[in-house]
Each structure stands twice: as C-alpha cells, then as structure tokens.
Protein backbone atom coordinates (compact mmCIF):
# COMPACT_ATOMS: atom_id res chain seq x y z
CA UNK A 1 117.72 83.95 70.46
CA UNK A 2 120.20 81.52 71.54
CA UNK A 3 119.08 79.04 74.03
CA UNK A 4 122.55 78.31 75.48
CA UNK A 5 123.59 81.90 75.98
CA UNK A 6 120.11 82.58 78.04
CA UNK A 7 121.16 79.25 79.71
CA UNK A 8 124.46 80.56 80.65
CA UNK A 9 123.19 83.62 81.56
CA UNK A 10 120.94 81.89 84.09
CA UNK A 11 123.56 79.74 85.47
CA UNK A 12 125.77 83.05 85.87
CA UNK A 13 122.90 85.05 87.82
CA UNK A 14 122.46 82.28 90.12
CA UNK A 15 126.00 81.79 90.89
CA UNK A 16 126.32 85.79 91.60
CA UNK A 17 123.79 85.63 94.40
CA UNK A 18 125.74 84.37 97.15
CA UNK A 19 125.49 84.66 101.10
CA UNK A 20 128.18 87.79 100.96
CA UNK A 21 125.50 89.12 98.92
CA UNK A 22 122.27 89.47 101.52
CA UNK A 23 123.41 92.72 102.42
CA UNK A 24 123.27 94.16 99.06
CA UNK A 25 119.34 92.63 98.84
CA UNK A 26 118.07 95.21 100.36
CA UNK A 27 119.86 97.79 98.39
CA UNK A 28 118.58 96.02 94.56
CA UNK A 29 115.95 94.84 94.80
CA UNK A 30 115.67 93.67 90.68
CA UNK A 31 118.57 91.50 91.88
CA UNK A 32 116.96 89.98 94.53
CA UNK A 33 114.15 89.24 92.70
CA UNK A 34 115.57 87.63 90.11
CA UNK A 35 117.38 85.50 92.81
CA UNK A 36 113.96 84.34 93.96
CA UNK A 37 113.02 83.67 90.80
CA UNK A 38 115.99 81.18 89.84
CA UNK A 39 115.16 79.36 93.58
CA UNK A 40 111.36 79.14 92.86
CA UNK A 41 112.14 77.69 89.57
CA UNK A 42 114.70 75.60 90.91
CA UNK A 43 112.16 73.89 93.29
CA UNK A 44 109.62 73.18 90.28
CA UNK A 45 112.35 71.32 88.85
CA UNK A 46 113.04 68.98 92.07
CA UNK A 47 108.99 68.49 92.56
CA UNK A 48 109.29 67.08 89.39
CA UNK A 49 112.34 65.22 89.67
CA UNK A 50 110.77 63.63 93.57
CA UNK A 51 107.42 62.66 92.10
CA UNK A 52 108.24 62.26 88.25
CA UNK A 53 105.15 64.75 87.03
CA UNK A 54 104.01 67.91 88.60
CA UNK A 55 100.52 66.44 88.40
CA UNK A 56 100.56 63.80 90.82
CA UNK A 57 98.69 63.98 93.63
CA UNK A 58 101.61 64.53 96.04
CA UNK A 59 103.30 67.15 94.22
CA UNK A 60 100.53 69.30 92.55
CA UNK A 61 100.07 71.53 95.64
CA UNK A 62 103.37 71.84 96.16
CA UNK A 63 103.89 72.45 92.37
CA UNK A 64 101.01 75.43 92.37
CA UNK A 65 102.67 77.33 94.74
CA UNK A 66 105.85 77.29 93.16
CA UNK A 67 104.47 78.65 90.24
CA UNK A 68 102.50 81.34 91.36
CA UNK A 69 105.38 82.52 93.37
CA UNK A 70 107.49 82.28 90.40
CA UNK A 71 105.47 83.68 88.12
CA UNK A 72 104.37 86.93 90.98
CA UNK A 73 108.45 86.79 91.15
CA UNK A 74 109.03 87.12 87.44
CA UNK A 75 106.58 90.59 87.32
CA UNK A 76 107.94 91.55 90.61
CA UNK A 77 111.08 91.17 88.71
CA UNK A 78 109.68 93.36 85.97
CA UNK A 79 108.09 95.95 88.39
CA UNK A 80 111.56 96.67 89.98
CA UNK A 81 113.17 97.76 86.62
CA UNK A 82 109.72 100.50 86.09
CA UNK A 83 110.60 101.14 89.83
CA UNK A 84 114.28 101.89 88.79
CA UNK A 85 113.81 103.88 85.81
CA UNK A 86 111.08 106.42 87.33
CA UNK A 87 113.79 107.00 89.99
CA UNK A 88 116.72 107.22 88.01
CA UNK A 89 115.05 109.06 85.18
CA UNK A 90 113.16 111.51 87.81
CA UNK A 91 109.50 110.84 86.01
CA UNK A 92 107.43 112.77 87.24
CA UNK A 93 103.33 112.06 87.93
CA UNK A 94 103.66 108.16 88.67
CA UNK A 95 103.17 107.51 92.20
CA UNK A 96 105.46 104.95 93.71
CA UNK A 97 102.35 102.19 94.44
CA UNK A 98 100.20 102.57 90.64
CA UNK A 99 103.36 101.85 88.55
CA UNK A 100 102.13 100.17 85.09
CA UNK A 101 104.13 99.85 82.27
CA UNK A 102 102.11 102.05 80.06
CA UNK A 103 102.64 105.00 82.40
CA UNK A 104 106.15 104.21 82.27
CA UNK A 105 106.46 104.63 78.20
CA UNK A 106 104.42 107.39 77.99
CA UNK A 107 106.60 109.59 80.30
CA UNK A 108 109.40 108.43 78.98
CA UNK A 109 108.26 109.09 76.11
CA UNK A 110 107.19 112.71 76.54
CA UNK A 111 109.66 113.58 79.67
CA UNK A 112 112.94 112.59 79.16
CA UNK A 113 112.93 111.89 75.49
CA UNK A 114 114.32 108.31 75.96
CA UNK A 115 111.93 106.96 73.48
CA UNK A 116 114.38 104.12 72.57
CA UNK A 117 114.08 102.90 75.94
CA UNK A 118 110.13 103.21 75.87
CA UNK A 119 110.17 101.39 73.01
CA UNK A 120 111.77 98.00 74.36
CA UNK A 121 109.11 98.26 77.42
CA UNK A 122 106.85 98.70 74.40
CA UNK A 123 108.25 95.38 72.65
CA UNK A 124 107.96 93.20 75.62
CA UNK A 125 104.50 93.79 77.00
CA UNK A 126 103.46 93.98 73.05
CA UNK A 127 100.28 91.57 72.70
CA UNK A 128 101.46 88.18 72.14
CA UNK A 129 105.53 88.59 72.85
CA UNK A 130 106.76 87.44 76.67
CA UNK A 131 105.86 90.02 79.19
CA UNK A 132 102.71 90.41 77.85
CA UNK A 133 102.13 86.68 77.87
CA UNK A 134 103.66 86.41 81.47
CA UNK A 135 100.69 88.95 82.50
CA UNK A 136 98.40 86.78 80.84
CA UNK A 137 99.28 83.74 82.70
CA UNK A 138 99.22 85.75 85.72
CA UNK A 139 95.69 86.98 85.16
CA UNK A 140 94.84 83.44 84.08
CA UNK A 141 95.94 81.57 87.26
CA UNK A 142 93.81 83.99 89.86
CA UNK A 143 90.95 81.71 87.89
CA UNK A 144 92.57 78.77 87.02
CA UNK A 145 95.56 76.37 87.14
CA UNK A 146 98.75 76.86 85.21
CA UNK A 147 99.02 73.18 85.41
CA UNK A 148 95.53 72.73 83.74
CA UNK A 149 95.04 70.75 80.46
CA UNK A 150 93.19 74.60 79.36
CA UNK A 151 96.38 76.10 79.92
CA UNK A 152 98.21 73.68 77.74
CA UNK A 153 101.48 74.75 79.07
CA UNK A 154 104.63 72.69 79.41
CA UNK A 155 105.38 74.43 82.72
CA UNK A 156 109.62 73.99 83.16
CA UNK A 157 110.36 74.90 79.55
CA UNK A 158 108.35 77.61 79.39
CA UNK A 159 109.40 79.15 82.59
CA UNK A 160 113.07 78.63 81.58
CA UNK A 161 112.82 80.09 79.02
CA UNK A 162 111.02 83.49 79.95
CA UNK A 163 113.42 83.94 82.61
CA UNK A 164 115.71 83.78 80.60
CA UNK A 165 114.37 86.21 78.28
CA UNK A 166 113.57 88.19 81.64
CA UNK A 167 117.22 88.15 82.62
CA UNK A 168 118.13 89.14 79.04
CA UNK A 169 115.86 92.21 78.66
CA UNK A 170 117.33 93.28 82.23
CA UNK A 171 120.46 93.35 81.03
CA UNK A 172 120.49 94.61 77.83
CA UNK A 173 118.44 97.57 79.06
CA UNK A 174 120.88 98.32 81.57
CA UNK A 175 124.18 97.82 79.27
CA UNK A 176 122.07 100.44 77.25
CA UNK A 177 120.98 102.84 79.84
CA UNK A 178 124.27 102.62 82.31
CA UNK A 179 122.13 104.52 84.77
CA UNK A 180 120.01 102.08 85.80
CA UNK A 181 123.19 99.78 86.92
C-alpha cells in the first residue's frame, strides 16, 4: 500500500468536511465520523508539537484523551459502515444496538449472497491485520495506556496510518458496492 496515496486521501477527506457540510452530518454519519477522526488526530499531533513528547507531564492527559477518542472514533467509524450495509442490504435478525462484525458476514453471507463483500469485513477484522488490531488496542486501553512502554506503540504513525487504511477500506467498499454511497 502506498503511503502517499493514503496520505492524499487523508488530506482530501479533511478538506471535504467543511462548514457547508454540518447539515449533511446528521444525514452520514460514516462521514462525520471520519471527520472526527482526522480532528482528534490532528490534536495528537499539536500536543506533540506544544510539549515536544506526548509523555510529558503536561501533555500526557491531554494526549490520553485524544487517543481514546480517536481510537472510539476510528470503530465508531467502522460501526457506521455495518450500520449502513444492514440498512441498505435489508439484513434481517441484527438489531440496530448488538451490531458486531461477525453478525454482519454471516448474513451477508447467507442472505443476500454478497459474499465478496463479507469477505473484505472478513480480511480486516482477520487476527493480526488492522481492524482487528484497532479492537485490540481498544480492549487494551480500558486496562492500560496506549502511551505505555507495554504497549510499545509509536502512537502518530500508527494512527496515521490505520486511518488511512480506515479511509481506504471505506472507500473501496463503497466504489464496489455503489449502494452504500
């Protein structure tokens, strides 16, 4: 995967989200979210850039926040598109407040007979690849810090970078299912 195209990309979702645009938040929500998750990353960036690490003791709190929100954001983000596709798809038997991604792919899979598309939601939560690691650090920061030497995580990179891979997965799943647009 090219860096500079998910780099692009990210530069060309931010600039999209403009004030004309609040009224539309309401109606796309996967937007919106991935609006919120440019900003919160975007304020990671300037703690770091005000106090130089994200470990000092002036910024850390500060720092913490920001990437819990980013990272609740991110499979916010995620949740939105499962939200999406049970409503444009009509699945049936997953109630609007238990949506998990394995009850996603299995009615697709059985239902509607878009197994291709059940298969990408597959890939990305698959053990190890970026939505399934994004649910790990999730689960891993209700116990402990993101910024922790245990988490050995170079926070700014990393988030960049699944973001972008975030923002890439949105769109290629709906430039290959046009009814999720």
């Amino acid at each position: 995967m090219n860096t500079n195209n998910i780099s692009r990309r990210s530069r060309i979702a931010t600039l999209v989200m403009v004030h004309s645009d609040l009224p539309f938040l309401q109606s796309d929500r996967l937007i919106f979210k991935l609006y919120a998750c440019d900003v919160h990353l975007k304020k990671i960036k300037n703690i770091k850039l005000q106090h130089g690490d994200l470990l000092s003791k002036d910024a850390r709190i500060s720092a913490e926040i920001e990437i819990d929100s980013l990272v609740s954001q991110m499979i916010g983000a995620f949740d939105s598109l499962l939200f999406r596709i049970i409503d444009k798809y009509q699945l049936s038997g997953i109630p609007s407040d238990r949506i998990e991604i394995d009850k996603v792919i299995s009615v697709l899979s059985a239902e509607s007979k878009r197994i291709e598309l059940a298969n990408e939601l597959g890939k990305a939560n698959k053990e190890g690849n970026w939505y399934w690691m994004l649910k790990h650090l999730r689960n891993y920061s209700l116990h402990g810090s993101l910024l922790s030497e245990d988490a050995s995580l170079d926070v700014i990179p990393y988030f960049e970078q699944t973001l972008g891979q975030l923002k890439e997965f949105v769109n290629d799943i709906k430039m290959k299912e046009p009814i999720l647009q």
